[in-house]
C-alpha atoms as a PDB file:
ATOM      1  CA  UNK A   1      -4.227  85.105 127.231  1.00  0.00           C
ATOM      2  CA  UNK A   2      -7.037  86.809 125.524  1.00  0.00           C
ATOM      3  CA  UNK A   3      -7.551  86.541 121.788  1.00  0.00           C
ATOM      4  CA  UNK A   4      -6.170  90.086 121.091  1.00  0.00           C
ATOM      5  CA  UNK A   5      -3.500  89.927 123.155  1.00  0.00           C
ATOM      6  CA  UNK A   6      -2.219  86.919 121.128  1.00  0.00           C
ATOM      7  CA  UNK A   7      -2.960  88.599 118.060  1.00  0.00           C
ATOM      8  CA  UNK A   8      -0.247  92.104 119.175  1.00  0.00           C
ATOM      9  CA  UNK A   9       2.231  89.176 120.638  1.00  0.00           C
ATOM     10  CA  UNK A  10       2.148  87.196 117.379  1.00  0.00           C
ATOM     11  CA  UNK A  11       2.329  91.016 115.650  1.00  0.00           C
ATOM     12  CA  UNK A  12       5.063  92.192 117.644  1.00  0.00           C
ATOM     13  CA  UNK A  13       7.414  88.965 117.136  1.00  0.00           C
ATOM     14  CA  UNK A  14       7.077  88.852 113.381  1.00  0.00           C
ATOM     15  CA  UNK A  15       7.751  93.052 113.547  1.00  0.00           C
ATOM     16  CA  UNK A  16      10.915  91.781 115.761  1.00  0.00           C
ATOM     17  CA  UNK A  17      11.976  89.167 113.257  1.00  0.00           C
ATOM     18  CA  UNK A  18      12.049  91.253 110.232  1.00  0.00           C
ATOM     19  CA  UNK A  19      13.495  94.374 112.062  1.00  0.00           C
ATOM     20  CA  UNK A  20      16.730  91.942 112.707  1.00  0.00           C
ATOM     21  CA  UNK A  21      16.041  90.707 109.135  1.00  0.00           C
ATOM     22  CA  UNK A  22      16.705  94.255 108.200  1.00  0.00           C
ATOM     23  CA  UNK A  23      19.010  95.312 111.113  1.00  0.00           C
ATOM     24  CA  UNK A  24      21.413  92.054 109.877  1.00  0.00           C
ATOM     25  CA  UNK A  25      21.723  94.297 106.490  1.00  0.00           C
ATOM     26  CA  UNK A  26      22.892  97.146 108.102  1.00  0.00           C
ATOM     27  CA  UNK A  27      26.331  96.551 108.858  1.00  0.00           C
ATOM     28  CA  UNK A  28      27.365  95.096 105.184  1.00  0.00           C
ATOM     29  CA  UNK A  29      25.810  98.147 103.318  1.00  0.00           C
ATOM     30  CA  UNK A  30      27.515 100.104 105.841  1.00  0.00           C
ATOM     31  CA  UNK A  31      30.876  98.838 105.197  1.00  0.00           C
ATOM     32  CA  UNK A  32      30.220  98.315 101.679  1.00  0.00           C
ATOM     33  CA  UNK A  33      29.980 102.246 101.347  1.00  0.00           C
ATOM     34  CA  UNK A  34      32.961 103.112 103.756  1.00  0.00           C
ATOM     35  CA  UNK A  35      34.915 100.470 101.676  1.00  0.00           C
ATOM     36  CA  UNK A  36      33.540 103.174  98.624  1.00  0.00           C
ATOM     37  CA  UNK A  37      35.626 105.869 100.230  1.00  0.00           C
ATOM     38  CA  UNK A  38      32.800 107.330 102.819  1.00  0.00           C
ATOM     39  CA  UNK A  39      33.841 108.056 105.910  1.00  0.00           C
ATOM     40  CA  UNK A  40      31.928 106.702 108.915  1.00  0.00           C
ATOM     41  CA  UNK A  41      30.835 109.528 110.371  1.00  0.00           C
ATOM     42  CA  UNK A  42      29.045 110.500 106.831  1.00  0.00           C
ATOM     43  CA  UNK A  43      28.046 106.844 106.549  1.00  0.00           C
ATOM     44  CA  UNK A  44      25.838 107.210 109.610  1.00  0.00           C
ATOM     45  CA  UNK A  45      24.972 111.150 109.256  1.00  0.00           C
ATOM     46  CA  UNK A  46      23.555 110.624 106.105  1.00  0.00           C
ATOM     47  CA  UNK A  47      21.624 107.547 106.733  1.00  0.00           C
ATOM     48  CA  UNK A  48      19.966 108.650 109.752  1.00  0.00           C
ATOM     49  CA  UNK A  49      19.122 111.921 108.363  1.00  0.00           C
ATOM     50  CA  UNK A  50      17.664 110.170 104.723  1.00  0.00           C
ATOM     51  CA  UNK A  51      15.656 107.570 106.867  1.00  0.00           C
ATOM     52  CA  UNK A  52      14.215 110.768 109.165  1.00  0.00           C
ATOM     53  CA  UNK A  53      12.920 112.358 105.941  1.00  0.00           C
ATOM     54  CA  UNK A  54      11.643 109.523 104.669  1.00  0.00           C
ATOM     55  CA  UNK A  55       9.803 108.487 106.754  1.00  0.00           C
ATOM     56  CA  UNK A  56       8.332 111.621 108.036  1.00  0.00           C
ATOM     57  CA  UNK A  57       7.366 112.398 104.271  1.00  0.00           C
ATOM     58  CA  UNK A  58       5.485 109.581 104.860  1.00  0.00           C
ATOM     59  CA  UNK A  59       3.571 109.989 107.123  1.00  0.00           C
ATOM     60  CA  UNK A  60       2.729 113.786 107.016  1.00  0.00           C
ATOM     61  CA  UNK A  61       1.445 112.296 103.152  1.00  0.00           C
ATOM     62  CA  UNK A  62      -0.751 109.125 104.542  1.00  0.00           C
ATOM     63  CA  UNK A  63      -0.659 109.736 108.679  1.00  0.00           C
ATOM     64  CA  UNK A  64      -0.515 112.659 109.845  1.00  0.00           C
ATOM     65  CA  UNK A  65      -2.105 112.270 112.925  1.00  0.00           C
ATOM     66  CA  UNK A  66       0.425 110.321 113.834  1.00  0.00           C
ATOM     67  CA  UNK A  67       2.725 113.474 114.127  1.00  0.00           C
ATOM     68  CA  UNK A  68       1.305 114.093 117.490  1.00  0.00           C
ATOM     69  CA  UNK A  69       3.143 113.485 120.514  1.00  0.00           C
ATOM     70  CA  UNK A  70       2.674 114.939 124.273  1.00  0.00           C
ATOM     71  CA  UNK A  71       5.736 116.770 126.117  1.00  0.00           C
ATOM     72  CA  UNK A  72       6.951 113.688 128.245  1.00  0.00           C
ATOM     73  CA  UNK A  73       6.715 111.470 125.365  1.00  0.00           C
ATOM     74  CA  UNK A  74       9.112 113.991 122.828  1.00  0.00           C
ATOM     75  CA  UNK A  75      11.448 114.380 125.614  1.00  0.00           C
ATOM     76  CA  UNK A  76      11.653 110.431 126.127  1.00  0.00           C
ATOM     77  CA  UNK A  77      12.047 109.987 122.133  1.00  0.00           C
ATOM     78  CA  UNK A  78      14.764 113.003 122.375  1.00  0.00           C
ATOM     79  CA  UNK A  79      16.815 111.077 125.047  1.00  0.00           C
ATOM     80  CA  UNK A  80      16.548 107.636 122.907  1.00  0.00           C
ATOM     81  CA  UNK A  81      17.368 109.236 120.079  1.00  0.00           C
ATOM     82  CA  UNK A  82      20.655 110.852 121.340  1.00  0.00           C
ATOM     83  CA  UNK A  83      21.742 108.115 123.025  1.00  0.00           C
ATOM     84  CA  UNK A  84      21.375 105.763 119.512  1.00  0.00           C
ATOM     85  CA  UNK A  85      22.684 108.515 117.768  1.00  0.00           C
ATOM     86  CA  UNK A  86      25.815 108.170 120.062  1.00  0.00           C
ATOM     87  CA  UNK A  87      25.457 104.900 119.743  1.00  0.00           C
ATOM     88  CA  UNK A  88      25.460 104.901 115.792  1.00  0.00           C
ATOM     89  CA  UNK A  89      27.945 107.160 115.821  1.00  0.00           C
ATOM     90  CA  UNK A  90      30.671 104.381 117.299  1.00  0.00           C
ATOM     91  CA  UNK A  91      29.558 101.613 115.717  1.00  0.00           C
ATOM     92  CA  UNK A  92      29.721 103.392 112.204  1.00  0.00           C
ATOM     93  CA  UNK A  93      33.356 104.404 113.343  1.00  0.00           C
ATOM     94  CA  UNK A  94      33.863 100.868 114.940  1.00  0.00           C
ATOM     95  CA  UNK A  95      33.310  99.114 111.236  1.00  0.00           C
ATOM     96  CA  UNK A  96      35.693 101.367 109.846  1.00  0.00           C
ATOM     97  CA  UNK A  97      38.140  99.778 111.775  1.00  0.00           C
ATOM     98  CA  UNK A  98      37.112  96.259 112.352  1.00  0.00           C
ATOM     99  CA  UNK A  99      35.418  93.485 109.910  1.00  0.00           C
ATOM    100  CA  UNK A 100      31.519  93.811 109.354  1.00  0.00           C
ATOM    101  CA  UNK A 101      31.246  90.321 111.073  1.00  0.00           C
ATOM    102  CA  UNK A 102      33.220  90.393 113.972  1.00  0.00           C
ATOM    103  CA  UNK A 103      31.697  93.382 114.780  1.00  0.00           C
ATOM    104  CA  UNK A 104      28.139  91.973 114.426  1.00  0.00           C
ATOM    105  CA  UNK A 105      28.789  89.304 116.733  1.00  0.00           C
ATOM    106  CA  UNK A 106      30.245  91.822 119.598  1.00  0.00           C
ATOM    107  CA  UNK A 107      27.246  94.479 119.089  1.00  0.00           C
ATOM    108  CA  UNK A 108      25.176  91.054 119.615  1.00  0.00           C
ATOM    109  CA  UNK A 109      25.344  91.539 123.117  1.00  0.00           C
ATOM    110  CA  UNK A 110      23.379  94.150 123.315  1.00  0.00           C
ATOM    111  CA  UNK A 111      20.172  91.906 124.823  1.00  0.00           C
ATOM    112  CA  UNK A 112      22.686  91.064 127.965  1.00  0.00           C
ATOM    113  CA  UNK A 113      22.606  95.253 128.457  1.00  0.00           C
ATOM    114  CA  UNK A 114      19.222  95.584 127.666  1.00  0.00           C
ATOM    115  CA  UNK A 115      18.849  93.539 131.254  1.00  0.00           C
ATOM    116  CA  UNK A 116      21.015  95.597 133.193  1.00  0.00           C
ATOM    117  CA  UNK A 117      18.516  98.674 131.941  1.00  0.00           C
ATOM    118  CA  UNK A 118      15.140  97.006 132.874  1.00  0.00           C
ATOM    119  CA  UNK A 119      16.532  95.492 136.127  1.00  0.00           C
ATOM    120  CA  UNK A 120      17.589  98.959 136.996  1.00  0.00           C
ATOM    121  CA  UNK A 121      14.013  99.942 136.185  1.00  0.00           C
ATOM    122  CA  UNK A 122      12.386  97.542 138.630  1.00  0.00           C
ATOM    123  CA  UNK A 123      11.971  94.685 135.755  1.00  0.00           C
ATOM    124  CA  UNK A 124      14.448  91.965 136.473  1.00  0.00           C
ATOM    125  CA  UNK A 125      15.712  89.353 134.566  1.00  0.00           C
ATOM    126  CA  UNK A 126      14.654  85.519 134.622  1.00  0.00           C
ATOM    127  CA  UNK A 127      16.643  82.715 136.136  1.00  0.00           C
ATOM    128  CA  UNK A 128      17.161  81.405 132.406  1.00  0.00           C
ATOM    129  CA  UNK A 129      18.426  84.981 131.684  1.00  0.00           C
ATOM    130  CA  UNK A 130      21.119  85.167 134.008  1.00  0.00           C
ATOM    131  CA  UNK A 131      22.629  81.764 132.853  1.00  0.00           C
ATOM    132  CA  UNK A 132      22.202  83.221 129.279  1.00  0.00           C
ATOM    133  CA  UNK A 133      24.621  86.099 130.908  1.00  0.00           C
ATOM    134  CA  UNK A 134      27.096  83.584 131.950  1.00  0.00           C
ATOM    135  CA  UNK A 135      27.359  81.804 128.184  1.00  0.00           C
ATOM    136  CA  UNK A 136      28.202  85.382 127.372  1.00  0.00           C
ATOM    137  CA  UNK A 137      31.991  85.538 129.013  1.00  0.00           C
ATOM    138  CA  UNK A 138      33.201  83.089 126.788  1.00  0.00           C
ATOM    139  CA  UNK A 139      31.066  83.400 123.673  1.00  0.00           C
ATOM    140  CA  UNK A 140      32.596  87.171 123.758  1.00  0.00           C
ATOM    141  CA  UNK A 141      36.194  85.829 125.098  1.00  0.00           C
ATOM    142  CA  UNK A 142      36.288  83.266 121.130  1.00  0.00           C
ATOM    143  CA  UNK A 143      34.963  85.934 119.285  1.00  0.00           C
ATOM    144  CA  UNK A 144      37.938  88.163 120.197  1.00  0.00           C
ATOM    145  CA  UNK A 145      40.735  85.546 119.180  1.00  0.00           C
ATOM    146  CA  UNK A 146      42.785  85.849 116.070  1.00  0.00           C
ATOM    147  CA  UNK A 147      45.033  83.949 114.402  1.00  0.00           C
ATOM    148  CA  UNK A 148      47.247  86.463 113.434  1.00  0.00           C
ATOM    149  CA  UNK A 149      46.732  88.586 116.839  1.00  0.00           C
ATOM    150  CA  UNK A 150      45.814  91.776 114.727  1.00  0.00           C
ATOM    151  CA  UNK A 151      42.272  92.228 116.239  1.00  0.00           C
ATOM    152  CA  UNK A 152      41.968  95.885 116.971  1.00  0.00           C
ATOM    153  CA  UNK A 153      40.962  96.063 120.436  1.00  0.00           C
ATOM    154  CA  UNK A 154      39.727  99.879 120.107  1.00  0.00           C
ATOM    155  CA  UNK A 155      37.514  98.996 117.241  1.00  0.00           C
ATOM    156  CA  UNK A 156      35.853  96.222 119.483  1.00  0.00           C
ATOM    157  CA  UNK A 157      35.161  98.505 122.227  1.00  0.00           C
ATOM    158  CA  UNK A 158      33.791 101.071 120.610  1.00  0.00           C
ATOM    159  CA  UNK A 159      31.075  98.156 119.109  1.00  0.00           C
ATOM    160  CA  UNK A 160      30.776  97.139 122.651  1.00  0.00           C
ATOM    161  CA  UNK A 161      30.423 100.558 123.846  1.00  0.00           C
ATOM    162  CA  UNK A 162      27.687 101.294 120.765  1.00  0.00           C
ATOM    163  CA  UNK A 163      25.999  97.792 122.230  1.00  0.00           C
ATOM    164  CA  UNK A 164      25.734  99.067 125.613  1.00  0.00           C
ATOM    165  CA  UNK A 165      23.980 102.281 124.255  1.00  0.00           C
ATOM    166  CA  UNK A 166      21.451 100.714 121.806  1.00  0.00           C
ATOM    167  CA  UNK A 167      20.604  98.505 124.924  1.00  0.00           C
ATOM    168  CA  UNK A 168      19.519 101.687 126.963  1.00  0.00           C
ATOM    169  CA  UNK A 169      17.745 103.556 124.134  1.00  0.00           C
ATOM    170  CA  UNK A 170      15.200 100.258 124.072  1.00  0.00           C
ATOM    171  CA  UNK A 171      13.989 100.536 127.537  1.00  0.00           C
ATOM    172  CA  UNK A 172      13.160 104.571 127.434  1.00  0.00           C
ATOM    173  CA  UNK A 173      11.039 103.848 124.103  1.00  0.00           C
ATOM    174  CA  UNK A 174       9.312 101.167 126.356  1.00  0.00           C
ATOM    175  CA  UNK A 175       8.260 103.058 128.496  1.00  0.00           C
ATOM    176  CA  UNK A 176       6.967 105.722 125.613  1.00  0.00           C
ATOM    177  CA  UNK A 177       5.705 103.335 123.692  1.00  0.00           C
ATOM    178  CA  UNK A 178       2.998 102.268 126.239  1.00  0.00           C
ATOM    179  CA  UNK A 179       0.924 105.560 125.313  1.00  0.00           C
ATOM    180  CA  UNK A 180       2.177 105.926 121.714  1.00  0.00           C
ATOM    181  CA  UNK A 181       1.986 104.731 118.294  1.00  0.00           C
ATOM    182  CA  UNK A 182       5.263 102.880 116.946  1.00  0.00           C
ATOM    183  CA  UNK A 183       5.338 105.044 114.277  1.00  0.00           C
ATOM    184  CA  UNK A 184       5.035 108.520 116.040  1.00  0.00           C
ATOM    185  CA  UNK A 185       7.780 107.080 118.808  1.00  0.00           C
ATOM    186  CA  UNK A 186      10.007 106.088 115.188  1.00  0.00           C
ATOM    187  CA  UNK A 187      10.098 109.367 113.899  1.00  0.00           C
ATOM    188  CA  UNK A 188      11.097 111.372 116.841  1.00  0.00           C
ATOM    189  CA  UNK A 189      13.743 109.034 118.181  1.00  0.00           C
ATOM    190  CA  UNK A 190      15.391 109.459 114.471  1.00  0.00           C
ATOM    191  CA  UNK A 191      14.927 113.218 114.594  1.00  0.00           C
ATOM    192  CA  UNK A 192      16.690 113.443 117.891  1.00  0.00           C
ATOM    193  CA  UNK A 193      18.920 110.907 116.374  1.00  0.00           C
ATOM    194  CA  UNK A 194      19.636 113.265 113.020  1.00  0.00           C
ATOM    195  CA  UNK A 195      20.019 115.652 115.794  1.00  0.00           C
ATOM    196  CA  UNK A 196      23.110 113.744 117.564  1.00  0.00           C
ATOM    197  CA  UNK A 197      25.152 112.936 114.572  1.00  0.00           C
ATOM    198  CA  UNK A 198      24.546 115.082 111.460  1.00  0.00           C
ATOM    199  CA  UNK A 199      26.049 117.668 113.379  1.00  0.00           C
ATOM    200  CA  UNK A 200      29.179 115.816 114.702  1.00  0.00           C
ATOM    201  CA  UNK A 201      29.869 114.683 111.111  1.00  0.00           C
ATOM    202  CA  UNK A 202      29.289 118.596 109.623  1.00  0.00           C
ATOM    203  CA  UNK A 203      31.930 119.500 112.117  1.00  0.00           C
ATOM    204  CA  UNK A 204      34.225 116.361 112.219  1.00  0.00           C
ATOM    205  CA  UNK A 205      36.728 117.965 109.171  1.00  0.00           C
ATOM    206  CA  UNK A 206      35.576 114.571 107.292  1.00  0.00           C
ATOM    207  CA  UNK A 207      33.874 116.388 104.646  1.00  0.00           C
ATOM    208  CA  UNK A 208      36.326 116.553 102.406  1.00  0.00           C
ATOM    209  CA  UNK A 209      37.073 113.356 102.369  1.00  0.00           C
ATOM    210  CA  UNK A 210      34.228 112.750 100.684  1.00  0.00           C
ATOM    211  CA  UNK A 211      34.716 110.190  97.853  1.00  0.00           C
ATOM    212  CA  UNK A 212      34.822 111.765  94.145  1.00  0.00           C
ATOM    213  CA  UNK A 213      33.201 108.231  92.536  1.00  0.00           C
ATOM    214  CA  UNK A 214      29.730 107.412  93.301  1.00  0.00           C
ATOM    215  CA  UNK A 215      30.245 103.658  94.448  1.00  0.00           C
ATOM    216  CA  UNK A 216      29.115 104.721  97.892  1.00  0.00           C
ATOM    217  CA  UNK A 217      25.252 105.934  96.204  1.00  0.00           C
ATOM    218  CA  UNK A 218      23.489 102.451  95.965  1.00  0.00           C
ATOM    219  CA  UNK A 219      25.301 100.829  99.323  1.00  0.00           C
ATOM    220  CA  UNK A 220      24.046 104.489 101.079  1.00  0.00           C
ATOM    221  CA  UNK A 221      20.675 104.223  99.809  1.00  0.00           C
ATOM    222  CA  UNK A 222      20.463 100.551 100.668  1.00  0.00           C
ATOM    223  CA  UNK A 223      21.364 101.221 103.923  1.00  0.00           C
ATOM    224  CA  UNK A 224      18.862 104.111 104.457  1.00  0.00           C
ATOM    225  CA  UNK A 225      15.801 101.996 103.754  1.00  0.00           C
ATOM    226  CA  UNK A 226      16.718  99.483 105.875  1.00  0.00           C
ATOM    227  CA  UNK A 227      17.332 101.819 108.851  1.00  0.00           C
ATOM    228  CA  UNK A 228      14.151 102.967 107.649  1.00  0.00           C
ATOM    229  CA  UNK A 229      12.081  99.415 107.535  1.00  0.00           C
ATOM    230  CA  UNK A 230      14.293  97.962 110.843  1.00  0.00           C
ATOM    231  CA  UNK A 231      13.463 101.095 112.695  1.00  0.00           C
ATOM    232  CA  UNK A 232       9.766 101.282 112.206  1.00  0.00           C
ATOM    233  CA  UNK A 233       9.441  97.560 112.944  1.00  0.00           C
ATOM    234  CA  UNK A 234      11.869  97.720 115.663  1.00  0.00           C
ATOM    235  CA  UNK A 235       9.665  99.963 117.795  1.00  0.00           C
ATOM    236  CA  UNK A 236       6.051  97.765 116.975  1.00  0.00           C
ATOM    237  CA  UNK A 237       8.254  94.567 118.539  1.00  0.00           C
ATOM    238  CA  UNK A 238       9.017  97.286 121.256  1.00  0.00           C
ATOM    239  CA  UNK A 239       5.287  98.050 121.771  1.00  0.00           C
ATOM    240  CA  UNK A 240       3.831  94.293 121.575  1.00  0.00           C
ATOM    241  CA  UNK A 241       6.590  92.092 123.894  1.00  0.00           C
ATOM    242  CA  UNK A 242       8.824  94.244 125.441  1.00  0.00           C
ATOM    243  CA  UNK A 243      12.356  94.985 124.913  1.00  0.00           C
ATOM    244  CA  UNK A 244      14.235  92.419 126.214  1.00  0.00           C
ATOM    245  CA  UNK A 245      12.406  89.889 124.080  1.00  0.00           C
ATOM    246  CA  UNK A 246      12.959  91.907 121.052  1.00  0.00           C
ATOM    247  CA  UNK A 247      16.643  92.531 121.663  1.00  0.00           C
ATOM    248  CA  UNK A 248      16.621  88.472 122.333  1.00  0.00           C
ATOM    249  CA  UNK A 249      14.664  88.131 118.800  1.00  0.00           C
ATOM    250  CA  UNK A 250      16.483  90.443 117.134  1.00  0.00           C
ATOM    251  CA  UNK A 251      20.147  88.045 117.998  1.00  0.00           C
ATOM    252  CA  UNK A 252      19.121  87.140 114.204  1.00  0.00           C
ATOM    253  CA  UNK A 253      20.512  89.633 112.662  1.00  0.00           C
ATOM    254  CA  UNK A 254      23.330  87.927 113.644  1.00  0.00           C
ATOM    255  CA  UNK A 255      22.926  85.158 110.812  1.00  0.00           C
ATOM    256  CA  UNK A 256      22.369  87.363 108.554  1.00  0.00           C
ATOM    257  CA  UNK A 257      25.142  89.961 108.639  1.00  0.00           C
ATOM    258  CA  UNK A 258      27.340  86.185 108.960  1.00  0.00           C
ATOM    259  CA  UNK A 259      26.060  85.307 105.706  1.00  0.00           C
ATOM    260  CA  UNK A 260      25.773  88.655 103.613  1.00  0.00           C
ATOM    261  CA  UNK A 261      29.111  89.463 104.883  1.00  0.00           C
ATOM    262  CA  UNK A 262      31.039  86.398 103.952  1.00  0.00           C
ATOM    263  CA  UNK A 263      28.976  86.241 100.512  1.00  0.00           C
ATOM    264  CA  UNK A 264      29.769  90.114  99.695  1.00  0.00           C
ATOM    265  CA  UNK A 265      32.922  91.309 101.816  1.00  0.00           C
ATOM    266  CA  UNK A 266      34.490  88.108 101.387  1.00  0.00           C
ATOM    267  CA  UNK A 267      35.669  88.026 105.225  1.00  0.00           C
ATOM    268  CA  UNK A 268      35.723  85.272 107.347  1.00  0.00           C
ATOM    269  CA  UNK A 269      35.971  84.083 110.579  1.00  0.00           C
ATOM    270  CA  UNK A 270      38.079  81.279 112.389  1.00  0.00           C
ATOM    271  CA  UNK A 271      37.638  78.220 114.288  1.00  0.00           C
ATOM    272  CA  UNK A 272      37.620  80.110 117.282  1.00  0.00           C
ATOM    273  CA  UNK A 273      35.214  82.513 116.462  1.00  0.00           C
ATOM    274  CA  UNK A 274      32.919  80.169 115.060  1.00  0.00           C
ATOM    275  CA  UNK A 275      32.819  78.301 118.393  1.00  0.00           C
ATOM    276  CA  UNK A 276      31.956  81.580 119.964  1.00  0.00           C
ATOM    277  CA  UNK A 277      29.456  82.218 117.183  1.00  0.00           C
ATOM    278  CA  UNK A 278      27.993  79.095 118.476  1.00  0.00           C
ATOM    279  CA  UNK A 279      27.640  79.811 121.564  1.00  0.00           C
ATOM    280  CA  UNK A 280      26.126  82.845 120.817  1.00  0.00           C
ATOM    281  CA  UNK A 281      23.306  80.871 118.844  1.00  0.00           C
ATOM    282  CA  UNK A 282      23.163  78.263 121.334  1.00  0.00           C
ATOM    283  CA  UNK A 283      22.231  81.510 123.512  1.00  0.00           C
ATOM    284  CA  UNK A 284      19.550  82.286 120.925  1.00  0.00           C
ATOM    285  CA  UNK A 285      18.205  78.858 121.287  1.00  0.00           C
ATOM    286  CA  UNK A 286      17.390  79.307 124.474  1.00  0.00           C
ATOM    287  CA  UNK A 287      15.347  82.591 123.982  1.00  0.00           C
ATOM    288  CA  UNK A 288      12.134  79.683 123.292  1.00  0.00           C
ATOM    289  CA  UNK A 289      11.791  78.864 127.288  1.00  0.00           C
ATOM    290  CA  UNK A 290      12.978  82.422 128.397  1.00  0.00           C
ATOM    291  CA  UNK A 291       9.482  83.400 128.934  1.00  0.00           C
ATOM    292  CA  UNK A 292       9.559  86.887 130.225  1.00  0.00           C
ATOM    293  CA  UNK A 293       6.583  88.858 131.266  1.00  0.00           C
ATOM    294  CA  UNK A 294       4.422  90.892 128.718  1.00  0.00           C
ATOM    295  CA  UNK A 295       5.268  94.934 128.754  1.00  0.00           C
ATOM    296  CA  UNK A 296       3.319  96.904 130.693  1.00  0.00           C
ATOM    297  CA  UNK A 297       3.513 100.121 132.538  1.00  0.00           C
ATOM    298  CA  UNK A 298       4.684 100.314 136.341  1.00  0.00           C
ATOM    299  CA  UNK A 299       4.846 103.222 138.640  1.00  0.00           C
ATOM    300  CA  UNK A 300       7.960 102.979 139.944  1.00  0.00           C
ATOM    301  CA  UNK A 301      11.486 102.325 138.447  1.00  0.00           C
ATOM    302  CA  UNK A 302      14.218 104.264 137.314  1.00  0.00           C
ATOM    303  CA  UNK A 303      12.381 105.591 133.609  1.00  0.00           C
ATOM    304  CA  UNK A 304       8.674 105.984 135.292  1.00  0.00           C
ATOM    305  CA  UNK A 305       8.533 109.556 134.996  1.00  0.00           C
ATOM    306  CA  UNK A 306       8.508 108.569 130.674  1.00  0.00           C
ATOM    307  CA  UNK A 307       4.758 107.055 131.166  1.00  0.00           C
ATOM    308  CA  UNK A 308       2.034 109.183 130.901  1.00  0.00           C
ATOM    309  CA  UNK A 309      -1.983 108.464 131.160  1.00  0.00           C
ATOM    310  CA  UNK A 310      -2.841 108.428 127.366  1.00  0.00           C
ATOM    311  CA  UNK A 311      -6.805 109.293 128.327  1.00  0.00           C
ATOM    312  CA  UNK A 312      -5.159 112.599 129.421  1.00  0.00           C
ATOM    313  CA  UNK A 313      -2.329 113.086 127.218  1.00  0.00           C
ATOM    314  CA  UNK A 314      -3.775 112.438 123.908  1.00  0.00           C
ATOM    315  CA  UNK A 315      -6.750 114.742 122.130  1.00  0.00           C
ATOM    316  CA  UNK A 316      -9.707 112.072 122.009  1.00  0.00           C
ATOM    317  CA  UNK A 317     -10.260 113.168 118.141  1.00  0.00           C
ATOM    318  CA  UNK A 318      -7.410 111.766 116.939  1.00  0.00           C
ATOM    319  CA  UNK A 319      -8.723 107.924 117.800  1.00  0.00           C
ATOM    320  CA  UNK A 320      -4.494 106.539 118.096  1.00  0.00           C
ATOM    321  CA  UNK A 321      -4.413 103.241 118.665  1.00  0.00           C
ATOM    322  CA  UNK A 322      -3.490 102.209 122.566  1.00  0.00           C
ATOM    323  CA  UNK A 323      -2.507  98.656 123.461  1.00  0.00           C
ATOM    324  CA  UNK A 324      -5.440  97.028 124.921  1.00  0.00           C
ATOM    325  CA  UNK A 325      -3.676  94.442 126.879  1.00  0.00           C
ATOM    326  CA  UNK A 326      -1.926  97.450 128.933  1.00  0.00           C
ATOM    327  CA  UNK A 327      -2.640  97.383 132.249  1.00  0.00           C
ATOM    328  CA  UNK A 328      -0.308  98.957 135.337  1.00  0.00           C
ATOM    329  CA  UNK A 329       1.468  97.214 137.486  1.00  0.00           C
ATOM    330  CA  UNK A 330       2.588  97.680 140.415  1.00  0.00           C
END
């Protein structure tokens, strides 16, 4: 491996780490500010639609040239970003329903569907994978039992269902991301995101249940910037190793929605579900000899029509950064 392409994988697992860093926030500020009387669908509305502004204030001030994008490249950011935003808006609705933990640990799957996508796009999963698959089954199976039997079984698919989602949004930015900046890909997916759930709030009859105290301001803004951070870094991970290894990295926002959670929301989990927490990390573990291959662009597969020749597609004056190590496949 050449010297630069060590230098984008070392970039793109430290932008994978801290995007679960802030990912791992996500949930607790979210149920911190339905707990303040916000509803979910406003919850995720107005975090996705603060996090769009912000970040395209930002860079129309200090990048602007990174607002370009060519025609196959929006329309792969606009399907993302609707699918997340369908995404967001049932894991938003799930927390209402179910703890901020427990559903952490069930969206955690999300890497197992992120394999289904890519084999389905001609990119198929390891040998060390597939037994990862299997610890699944009963990792998911303890994290489901209760004590009390009171789990609320809707609430948990819905997460599942907002897992299985995220997972496919991850492979169609791939595939965008191999001719565009992570920060040009960011924006657009949370446009078309804004796009896919402002509305559905505006028109859900939830706005006047809007909460008459302003508890809800500093969890809201809190979760805003890091939907914000998690997003942008997110999509350089994306860029740099793929995926797949950034969905495995990105398990550990599992710890920390586990800690913040028990420290903050004062929930807990039981024996059972720490066993299936543990199998979960044990999972984790693993993602050290799951060596999958590097991204890189292929001609065939179910998303290939996404990839575009950036010598063609992008105006030579604007001088965007391209992945060097980027080479096609077949």
């Amino acid at each position: 491996m050449s010297p630069t392409a060590k230098r984008l994988r070392l970039q793109g697992i430290n932008a994978a780490l801290f995007s679960a860093f802030f990912l791992g926030m996500a949930p607790v500020f979210g149920k911190q500010a339905i707990n303040a009387g916000m509803p979910p669908l406003g919850v995720v509305a107005l975090r996705t639609l603060f996090a769009t502004l912000l970040l395209f204030a930002v860079m129309y001030v200090f990048q602007r040239k990174y607002l370009y994008i060519y025609p196959a490249g929006l329309i792969g950011c606009a399907l993302a970003g609707l699918i997340n935003g369908w995404g967001s808006l049932l894991y938003y609705s799930a927390l209402g329903r179910i703890d901020a933990g427990v559903g952490q640990l069930l969206y955690s799957l999300y890497p197992l569907f992120v394999v289904f996508w890519l084999f389905l796009d001609q990119q198929p999963p390891t040998r060390l994978t597939l037994f990862r698959l299997l610890l699944a089954a009963p990792a998911v199976y303890l994290l489901v039992q209760t004590g009390s039997g009171g789990m609320d079984w809707l609430g948990m698919l819905m997460m599942i269902g907002a897992a299985v989602l995220y997972a496919l949004h991850l492979p169609i930015n791939q595939r965008v991301l191999f001719d565009i900046p992570a920060p040009t890909v960011t924006l657009y997916t949370l446009l078309a995101m804004s796009a896919a759930v402002v509305p559905v709030y505006l028109f859900s009859g939830t706005l006047a249940g809007f909460p008459v105290t302003s508890d809800f301001v500093w969890p809201l803004t809190a979760l805003t910037l890091v939907t914000f951070m998690s997003r942008l870094t997110l999509f350089t991970g994306v860029k740099n190793i793929g995926g797949l290894q950034t969905a495995l990295l990105g398990l550990g926002e599992l710890v920390v929605t586990l800690l913040l959670s028990q420290l903050w929301l004062d929930e807990s989990l039981t024996l059972q579900q720490w066993a299936g927490a543990s199998l979960l990390g044990f999972s984790l573990f693993l993602v050290a000899f799951d060596k999958g291959a590097p991204p890189r662009p292929r001609r065939g597969g179910l998303l290939s029509w996404l990839t575009a020749n950036p010598a063609a597609a992008l105006p030579q004056d604007l001088n965007l950064p391209v992945n060097p190590s980027r080479q096609v496949g077949d």
